[in-house]
PDB file of N, CA and C in Angstrom:
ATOM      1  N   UNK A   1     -13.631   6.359 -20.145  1.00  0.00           N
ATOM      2  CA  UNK A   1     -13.690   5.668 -18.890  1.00  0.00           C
ATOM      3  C   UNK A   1     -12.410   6.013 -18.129  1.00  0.00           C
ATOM      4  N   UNK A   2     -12.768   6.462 -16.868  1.00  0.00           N
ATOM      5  CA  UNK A   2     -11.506   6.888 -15.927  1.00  0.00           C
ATOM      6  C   UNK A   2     -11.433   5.456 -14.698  1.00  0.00           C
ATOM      7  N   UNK A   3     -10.317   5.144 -14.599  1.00  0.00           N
ATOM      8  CA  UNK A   3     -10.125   3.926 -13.990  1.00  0.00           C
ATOM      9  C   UNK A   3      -8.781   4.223 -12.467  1.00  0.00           C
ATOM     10  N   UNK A   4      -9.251   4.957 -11.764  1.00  0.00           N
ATOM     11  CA  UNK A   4      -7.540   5.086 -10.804  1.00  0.00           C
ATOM     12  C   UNK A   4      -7.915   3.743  -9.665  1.00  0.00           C
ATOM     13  N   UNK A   5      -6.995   2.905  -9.505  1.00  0.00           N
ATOM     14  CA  UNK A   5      -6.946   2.112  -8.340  1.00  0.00           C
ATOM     15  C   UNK A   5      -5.272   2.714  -7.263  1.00  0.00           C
ATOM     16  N   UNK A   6      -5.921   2.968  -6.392  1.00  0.00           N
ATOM     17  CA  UNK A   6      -4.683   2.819  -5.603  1.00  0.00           C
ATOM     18  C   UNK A   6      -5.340   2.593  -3.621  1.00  0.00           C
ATOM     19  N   UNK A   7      -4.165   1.891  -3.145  1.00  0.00           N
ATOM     20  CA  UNK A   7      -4.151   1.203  -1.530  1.00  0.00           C
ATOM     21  C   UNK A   7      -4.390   2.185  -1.142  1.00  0.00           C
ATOM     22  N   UNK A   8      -4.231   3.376  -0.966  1.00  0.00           N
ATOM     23  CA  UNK A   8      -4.656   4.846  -0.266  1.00  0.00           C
ATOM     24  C   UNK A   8      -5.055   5.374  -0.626  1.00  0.00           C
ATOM     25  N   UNK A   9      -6.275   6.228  -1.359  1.00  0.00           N
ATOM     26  CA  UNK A   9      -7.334   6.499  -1.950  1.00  0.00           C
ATOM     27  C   UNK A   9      -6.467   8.022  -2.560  1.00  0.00           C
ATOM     28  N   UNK A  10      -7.304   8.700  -2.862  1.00  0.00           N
ATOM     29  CA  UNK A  10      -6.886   9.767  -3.477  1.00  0.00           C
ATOM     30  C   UNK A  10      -5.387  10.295  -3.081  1.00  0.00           C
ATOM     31  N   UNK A  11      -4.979  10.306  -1.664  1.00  0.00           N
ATOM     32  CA  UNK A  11      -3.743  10.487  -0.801  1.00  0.00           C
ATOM     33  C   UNK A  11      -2.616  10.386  -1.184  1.00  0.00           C
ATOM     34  N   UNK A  12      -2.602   9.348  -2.047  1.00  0.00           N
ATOM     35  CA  UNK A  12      -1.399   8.919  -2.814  1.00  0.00           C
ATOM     36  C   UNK A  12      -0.919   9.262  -4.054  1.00  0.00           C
ATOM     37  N   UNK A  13       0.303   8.927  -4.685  1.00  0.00           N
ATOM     38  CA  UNK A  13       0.948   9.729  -6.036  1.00  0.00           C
ATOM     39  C   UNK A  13       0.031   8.692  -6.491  1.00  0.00           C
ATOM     40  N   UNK A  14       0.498   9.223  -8.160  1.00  0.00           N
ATOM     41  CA  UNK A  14      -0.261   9.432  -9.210  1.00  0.00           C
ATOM     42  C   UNK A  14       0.097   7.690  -9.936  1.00  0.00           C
ATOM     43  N   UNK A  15       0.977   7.600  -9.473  1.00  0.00           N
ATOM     44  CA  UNK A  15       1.736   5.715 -10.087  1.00  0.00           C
ATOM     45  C   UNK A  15       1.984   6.122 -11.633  1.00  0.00           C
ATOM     46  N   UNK A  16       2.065   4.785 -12.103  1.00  0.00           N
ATOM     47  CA  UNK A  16       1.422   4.720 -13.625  1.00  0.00           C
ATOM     48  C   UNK A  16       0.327   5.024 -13.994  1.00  0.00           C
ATOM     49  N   UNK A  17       0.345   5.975 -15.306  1.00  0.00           N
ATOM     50  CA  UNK A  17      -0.802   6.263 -15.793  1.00  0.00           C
ATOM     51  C   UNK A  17      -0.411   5.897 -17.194  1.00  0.00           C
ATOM     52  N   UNK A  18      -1.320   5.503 -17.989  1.00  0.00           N
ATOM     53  CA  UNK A  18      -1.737   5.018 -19.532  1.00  0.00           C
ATOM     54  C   UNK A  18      -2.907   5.389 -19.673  1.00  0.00           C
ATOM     55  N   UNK A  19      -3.107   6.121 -21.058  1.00  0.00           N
ATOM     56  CA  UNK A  19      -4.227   5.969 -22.112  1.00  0.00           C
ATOM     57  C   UNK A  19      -4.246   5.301 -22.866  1.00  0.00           C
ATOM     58  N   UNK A  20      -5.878   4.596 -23.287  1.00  0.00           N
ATOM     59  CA  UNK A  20      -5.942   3.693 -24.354  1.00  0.00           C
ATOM     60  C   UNK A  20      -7.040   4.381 -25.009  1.00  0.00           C
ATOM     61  N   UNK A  21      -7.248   4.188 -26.632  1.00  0.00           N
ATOM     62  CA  UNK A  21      -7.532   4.648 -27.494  1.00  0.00           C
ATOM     63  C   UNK A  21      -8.036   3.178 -28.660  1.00  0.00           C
ATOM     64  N   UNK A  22      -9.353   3.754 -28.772  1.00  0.00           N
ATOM     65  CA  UNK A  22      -9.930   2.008 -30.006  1.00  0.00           C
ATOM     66  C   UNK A  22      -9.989   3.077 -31.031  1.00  0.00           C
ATOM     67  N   UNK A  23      -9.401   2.177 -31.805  1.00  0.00           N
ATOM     68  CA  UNK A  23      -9.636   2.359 -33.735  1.00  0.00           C
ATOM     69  C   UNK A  23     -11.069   1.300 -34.001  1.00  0.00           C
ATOM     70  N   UNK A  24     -10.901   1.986 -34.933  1.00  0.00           N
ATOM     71  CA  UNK A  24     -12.345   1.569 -35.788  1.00  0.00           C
ATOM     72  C   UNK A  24     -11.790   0.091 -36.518  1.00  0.00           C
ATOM     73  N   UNK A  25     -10.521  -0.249 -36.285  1.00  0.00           N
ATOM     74  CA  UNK A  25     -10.819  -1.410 -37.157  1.00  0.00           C
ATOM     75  C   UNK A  25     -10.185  -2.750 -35.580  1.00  0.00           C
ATOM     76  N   UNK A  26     -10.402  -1.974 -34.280  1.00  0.00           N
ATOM     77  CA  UNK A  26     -10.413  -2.612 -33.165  1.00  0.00           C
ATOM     78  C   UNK A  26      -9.373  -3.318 -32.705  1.00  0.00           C
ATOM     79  N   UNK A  27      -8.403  -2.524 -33.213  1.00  0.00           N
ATOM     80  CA  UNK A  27      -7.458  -2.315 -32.661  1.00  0.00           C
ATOM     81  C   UNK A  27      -7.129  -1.195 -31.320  1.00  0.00           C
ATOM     82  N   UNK A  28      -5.937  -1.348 -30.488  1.00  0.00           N
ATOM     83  CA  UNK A  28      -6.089  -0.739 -28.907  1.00  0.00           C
ATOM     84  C   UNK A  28      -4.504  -0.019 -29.201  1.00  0.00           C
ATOM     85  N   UNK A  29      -4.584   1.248 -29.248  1.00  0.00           N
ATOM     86  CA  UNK A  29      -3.543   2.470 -29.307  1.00  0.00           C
ATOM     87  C   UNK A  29      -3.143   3.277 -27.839  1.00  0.00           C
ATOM     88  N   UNK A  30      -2.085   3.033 -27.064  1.00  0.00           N
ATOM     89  CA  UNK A  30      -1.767   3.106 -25.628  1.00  0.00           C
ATOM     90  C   UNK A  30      -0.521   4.204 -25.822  1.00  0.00           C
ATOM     91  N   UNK A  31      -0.673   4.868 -24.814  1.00  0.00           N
ATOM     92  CA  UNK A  31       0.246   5.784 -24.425  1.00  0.00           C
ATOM     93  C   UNK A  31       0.068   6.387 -22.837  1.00  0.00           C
ATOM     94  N   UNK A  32       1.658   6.417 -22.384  1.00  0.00           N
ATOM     95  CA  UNK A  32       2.124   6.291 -20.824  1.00  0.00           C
ATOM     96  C   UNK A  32       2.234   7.723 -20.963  1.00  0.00           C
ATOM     97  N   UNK A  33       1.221   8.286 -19.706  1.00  0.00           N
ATOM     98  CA  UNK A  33       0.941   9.820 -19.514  1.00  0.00           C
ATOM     99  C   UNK A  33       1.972  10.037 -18.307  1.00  0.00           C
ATOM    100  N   UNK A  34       1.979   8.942 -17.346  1.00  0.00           N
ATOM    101  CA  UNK A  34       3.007   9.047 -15.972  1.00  0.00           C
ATOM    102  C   UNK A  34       3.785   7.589 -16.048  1.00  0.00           C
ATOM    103  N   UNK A  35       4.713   7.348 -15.316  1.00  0.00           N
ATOM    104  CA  UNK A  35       5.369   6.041 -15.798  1.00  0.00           C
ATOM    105  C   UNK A  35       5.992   5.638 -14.777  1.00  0.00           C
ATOM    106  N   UNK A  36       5.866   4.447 -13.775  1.00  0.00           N
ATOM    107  CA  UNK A  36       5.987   3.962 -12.949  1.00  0.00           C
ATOM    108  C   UNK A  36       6.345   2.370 -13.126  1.00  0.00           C
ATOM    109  N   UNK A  37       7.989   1.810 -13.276  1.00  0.00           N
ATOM    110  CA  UNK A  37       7.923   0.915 -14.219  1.00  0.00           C
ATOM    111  C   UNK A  37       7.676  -0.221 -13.442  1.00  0.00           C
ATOM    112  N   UNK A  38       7.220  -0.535 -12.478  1.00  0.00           N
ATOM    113  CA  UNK A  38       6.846  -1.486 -11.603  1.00  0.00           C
ATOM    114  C   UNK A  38       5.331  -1.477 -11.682  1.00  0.00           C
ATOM    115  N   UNK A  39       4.571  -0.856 -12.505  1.00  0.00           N
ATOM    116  CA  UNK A  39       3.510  -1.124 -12.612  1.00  0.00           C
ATOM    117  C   UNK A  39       2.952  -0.682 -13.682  1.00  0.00           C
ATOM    118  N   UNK A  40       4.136  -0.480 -14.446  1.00  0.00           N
ATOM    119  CA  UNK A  40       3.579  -0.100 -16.076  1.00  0.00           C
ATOM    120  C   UNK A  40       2.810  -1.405 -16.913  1.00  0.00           C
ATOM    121  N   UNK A  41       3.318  -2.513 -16.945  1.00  0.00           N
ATOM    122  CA  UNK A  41       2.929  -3.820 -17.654  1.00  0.00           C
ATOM    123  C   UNK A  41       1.581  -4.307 -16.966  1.00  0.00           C
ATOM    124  N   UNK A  42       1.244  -4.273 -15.947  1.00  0.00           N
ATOM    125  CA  UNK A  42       0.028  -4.375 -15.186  1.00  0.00           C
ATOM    126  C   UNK A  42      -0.975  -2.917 -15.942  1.00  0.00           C
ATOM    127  N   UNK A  43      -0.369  -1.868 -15.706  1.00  0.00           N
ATOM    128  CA  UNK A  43      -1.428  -1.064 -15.962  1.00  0.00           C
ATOM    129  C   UNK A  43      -1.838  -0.501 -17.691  1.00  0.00           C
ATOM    130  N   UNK A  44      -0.972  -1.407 -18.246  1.00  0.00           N
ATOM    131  CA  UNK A  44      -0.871  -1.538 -19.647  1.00  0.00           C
ATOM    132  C   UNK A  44      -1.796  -2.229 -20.121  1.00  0.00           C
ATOM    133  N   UNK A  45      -1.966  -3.631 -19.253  1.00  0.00           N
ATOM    134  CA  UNK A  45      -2.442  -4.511 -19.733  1.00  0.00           C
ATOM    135  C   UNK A  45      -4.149  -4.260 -19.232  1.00  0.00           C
ATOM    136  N   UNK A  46      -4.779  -3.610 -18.117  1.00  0.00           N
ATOM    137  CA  UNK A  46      -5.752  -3.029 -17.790  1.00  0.00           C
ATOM    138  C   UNK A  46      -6.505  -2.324 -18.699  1.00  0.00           C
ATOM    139  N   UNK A  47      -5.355  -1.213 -19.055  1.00  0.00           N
ATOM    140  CA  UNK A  47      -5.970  -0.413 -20.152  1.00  0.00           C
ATOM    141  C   UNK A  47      -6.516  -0.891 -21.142  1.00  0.00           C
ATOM    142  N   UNK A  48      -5.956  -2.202 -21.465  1.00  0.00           N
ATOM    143  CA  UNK A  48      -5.731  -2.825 -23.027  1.00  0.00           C
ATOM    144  C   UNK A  48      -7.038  -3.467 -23.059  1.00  0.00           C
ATOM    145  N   UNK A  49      -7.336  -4.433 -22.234  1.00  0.00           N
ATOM    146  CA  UNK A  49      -8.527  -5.080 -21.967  1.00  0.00           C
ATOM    147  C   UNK A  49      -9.990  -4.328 -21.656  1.00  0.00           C
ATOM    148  N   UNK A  50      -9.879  -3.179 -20.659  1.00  0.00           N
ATOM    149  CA  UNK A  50     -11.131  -2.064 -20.841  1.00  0.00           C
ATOM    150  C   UNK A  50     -11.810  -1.512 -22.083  1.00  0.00           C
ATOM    151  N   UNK A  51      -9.992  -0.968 -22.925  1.00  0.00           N
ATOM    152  CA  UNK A  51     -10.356  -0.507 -24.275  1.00  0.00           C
ATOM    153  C   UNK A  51     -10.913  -1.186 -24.968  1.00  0.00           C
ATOM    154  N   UNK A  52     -10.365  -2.507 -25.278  1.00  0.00           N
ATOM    155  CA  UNK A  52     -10.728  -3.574 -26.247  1.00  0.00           C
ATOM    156  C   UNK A  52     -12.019  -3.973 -25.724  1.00  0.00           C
ATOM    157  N   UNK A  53     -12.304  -4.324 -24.803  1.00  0.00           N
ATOM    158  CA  UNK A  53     -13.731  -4.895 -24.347  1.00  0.00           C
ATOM    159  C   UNK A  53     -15.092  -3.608 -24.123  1.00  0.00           C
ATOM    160  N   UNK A  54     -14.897  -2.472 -24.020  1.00  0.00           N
ATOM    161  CA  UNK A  54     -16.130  -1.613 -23.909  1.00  0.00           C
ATOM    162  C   UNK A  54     -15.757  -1.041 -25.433  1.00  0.00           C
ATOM    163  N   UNK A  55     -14.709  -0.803 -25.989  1.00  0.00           N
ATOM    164  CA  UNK A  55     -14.342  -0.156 -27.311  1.00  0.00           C
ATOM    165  C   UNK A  55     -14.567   1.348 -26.896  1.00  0.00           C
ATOM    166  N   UNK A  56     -14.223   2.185 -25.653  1.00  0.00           N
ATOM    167  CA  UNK A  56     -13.843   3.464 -25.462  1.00  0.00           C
ATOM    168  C   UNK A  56     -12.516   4.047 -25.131  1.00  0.00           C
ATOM    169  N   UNK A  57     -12.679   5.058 -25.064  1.00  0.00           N
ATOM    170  CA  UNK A  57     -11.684   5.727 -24.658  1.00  0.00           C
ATOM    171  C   UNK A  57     -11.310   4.984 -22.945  1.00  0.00           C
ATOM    172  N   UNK A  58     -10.197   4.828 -22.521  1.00  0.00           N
ATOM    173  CA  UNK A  58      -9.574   4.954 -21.070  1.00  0.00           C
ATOM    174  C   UNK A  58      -8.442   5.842 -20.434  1.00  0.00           C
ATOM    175  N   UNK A  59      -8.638   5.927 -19.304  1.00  0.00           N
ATOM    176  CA  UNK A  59      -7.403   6.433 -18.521  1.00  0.00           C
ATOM    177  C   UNK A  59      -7.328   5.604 -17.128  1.00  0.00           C
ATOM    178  N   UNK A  60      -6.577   4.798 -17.325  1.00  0.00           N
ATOM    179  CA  UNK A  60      -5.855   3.620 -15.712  1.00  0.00           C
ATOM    180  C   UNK A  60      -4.951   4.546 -15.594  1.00  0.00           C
ATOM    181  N   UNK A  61      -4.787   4.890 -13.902  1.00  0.00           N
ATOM    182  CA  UNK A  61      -4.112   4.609 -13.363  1.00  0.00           C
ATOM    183  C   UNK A  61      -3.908   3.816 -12.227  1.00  0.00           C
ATOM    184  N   UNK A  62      -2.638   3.377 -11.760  1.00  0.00           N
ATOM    185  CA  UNK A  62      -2.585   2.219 -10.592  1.00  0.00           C
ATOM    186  C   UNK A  62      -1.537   2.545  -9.968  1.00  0.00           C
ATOM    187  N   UNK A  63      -1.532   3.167  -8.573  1.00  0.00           N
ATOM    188  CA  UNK A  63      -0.611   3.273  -7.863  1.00  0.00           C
ATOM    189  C   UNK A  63      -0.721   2.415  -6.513  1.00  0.00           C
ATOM    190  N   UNK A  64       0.842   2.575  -6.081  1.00  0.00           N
ATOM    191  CA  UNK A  64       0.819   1.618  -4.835  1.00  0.00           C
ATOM    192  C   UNK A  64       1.376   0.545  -4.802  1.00  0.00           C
ATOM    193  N   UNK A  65       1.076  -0.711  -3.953  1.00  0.00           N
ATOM    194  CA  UNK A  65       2.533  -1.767  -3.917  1.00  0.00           C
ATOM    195  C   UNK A  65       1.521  -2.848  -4.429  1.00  0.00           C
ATOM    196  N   UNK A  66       0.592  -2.937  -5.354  1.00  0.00           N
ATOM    197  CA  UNK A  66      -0.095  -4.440  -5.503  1.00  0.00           C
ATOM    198  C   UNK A  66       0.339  -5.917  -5.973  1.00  0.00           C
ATOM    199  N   UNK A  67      -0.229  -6.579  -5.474  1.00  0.00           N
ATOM    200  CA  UNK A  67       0.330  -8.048  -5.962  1.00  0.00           C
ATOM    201  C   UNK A  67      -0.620  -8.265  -7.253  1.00  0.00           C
ATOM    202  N   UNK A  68       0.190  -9.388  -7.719  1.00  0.00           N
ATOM    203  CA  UNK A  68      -0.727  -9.648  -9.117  1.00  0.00           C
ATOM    204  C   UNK A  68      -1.357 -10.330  -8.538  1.00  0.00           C
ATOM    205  N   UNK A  69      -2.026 -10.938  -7.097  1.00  0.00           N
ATOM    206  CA  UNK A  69      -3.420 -11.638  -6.922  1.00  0.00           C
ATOM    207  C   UNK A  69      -4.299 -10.609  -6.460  1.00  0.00           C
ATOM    208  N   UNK A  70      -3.774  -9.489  -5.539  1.00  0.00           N
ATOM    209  CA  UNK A  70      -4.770  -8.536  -5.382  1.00  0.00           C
ATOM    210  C   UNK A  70      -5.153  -7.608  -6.691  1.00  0.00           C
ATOM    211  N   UNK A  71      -4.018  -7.223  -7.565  1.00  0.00           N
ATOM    212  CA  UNK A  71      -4.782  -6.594  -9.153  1.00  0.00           C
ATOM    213  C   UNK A  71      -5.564  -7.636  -9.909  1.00  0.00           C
ATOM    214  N   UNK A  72      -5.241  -8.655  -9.846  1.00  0.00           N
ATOM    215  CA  UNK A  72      -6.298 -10.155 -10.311  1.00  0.00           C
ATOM    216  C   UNK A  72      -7.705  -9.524  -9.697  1.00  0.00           C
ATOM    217  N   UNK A  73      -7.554  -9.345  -8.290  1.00  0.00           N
ATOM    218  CA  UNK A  73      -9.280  -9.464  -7.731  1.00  0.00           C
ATOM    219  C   UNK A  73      -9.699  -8.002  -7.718  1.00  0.00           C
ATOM    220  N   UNK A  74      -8.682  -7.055  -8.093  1.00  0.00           N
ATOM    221  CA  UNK A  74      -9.432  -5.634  -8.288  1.00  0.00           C
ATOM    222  C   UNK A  74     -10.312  -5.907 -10.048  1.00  0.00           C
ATOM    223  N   UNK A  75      -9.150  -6.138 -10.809  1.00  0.00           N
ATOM    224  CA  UNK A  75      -9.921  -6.455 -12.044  1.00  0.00           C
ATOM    225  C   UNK A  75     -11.111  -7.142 -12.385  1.00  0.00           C
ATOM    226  N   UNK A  76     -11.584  -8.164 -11.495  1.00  0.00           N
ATOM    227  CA  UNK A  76     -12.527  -9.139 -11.929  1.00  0.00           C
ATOM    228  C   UNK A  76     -13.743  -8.397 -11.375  1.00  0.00           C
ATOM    229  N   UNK A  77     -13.686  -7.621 -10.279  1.00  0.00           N
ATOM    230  CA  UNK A  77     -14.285  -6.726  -9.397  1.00  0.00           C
ATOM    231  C   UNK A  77     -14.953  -5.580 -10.365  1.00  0.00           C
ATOM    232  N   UNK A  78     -13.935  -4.969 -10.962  1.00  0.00           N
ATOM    233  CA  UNK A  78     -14.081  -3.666 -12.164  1.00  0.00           C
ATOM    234  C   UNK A  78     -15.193  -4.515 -12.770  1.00  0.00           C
ATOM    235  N   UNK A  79     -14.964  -5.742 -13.870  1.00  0.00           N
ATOM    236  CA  UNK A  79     -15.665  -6.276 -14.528  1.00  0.00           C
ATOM    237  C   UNK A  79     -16.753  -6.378 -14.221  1.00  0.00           C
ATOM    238  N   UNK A  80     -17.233  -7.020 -12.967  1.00  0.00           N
ATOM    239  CA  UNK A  80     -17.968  -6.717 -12.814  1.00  0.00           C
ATOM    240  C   UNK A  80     -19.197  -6.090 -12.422  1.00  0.00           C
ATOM    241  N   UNK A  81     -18.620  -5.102 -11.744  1.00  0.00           N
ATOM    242  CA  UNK A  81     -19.080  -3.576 -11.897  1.00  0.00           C
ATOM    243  C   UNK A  81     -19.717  -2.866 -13.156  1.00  0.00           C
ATOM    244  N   UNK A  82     -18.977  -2.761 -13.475  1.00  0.00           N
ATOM    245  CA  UNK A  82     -19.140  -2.320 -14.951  1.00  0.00           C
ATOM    246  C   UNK A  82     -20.385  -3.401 -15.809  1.00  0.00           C
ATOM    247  N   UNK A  83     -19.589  -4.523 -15.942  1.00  0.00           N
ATOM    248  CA  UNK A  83     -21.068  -5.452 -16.428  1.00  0.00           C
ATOM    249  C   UNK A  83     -22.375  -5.525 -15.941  1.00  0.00           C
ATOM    250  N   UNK A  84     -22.085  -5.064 -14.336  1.00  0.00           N
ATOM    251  CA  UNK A  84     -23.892  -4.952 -13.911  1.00  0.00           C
ATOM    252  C   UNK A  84     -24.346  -3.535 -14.151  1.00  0.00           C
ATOM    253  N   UNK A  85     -23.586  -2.996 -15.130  1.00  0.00           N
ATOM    254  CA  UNK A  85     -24.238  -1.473 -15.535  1.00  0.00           C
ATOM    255  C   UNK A  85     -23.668  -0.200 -14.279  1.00  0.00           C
ATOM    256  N   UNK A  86     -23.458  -0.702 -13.071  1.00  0.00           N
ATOM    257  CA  UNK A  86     -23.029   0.312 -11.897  1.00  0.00           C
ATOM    258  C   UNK A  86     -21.629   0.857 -12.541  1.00  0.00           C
ATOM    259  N   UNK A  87     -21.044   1.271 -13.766  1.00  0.00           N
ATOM    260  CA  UNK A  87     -19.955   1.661 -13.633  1.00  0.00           C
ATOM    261  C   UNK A  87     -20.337   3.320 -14.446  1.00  0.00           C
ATOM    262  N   UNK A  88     -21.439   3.482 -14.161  1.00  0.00           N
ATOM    263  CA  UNK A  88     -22.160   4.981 -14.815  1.00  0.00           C
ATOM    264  C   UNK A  88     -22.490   5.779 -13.614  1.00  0.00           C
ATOM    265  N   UNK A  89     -22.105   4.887 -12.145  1.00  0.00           N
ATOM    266  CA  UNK A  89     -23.077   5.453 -11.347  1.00  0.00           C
ATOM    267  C   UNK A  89     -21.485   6.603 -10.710  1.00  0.00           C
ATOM    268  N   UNK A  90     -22.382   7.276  -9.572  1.00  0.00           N
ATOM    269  CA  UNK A  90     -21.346   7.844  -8.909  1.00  0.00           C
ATOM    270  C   UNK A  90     -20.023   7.011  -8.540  1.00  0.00           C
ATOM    271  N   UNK A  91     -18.645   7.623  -8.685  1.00  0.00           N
ATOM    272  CA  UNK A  91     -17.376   6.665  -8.080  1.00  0.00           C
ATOM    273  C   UNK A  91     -17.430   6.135  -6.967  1.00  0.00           C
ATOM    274  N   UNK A  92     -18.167   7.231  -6.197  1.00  0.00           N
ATOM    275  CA  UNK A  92     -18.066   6.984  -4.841  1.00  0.00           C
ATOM    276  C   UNK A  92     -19.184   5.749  -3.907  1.00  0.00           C
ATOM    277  N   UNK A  93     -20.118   5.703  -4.844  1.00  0.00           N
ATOM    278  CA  UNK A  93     -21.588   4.734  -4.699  1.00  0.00           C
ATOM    279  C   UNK A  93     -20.341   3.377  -4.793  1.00  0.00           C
ATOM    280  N   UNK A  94     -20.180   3.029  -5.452  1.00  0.00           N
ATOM    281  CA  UNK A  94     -19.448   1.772  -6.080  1.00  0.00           C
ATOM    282  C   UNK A  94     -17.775   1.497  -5.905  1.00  0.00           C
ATOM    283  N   UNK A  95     -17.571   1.671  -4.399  1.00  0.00           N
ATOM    284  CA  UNK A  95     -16.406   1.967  -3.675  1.00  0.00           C
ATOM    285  C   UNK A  95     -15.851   0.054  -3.289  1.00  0.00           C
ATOM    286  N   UNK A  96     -15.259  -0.439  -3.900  1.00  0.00           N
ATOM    287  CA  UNK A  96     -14.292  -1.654  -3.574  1.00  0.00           C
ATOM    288  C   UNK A  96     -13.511  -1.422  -2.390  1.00  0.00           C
ATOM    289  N   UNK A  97     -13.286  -2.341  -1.443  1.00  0.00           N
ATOM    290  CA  UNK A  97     -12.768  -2.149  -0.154  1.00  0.00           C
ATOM    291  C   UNK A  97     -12.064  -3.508  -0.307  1.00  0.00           C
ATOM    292  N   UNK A  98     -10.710  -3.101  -0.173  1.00  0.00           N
ATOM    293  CA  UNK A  98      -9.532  -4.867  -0.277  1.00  0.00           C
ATOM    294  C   UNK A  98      -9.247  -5.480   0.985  1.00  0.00           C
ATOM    295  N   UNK A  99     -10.061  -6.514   1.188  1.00  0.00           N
ATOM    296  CA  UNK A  99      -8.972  -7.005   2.227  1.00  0.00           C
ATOM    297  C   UNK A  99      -7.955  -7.844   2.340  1.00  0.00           C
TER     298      UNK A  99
END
């Protein structure tokens, strides 16, 4: 699962990036590919919860200036995306717009 959120769509740097990785005994194995420390613990904790909850592979990244109420309502958003099955569909079909 590829996960990039950022305020300016593709346009923008790369922010923090993390991979997460599930073991078989479900446990969540993370490693910082780009490192942006203002949004490393946010995008840590993204990863952590995708991995652990679908049990795949991820790649978050999150660039840009977000608040923890607007990453609050991107996340719950992902969720449920993903829970109504639309997170297989095209990226671009299933486009979140913040206001």
């Amino acid at each position: 699962m590829t996960l990039h959120l950022s305020e300016n769509g593709t346009d923008d740097n790369l922010g923090c990036y993390v991979l997460g990785i599930p073991d078989r005994t479900g446990n969540v194995h993370q490693t910082l590919l780009n490192g942006n420390q203002e949004l490393l613990d946010v995008t840590k904790r993204l990863s952590y919860l995708l991995t652990k909850k679908y049990q795949v592979v991820t790649y978050v990244s999150i660039s840009g200036n977000f608040t923890d109420e607007s990453i609050r309502d991107v996340v719950l958003e992902v969720d449920k995306l993903l829970s109504d099955g639309r997170g297989t569909q095209n990226p671009l079909s299933s486009t979140v717009n913040e206001t």
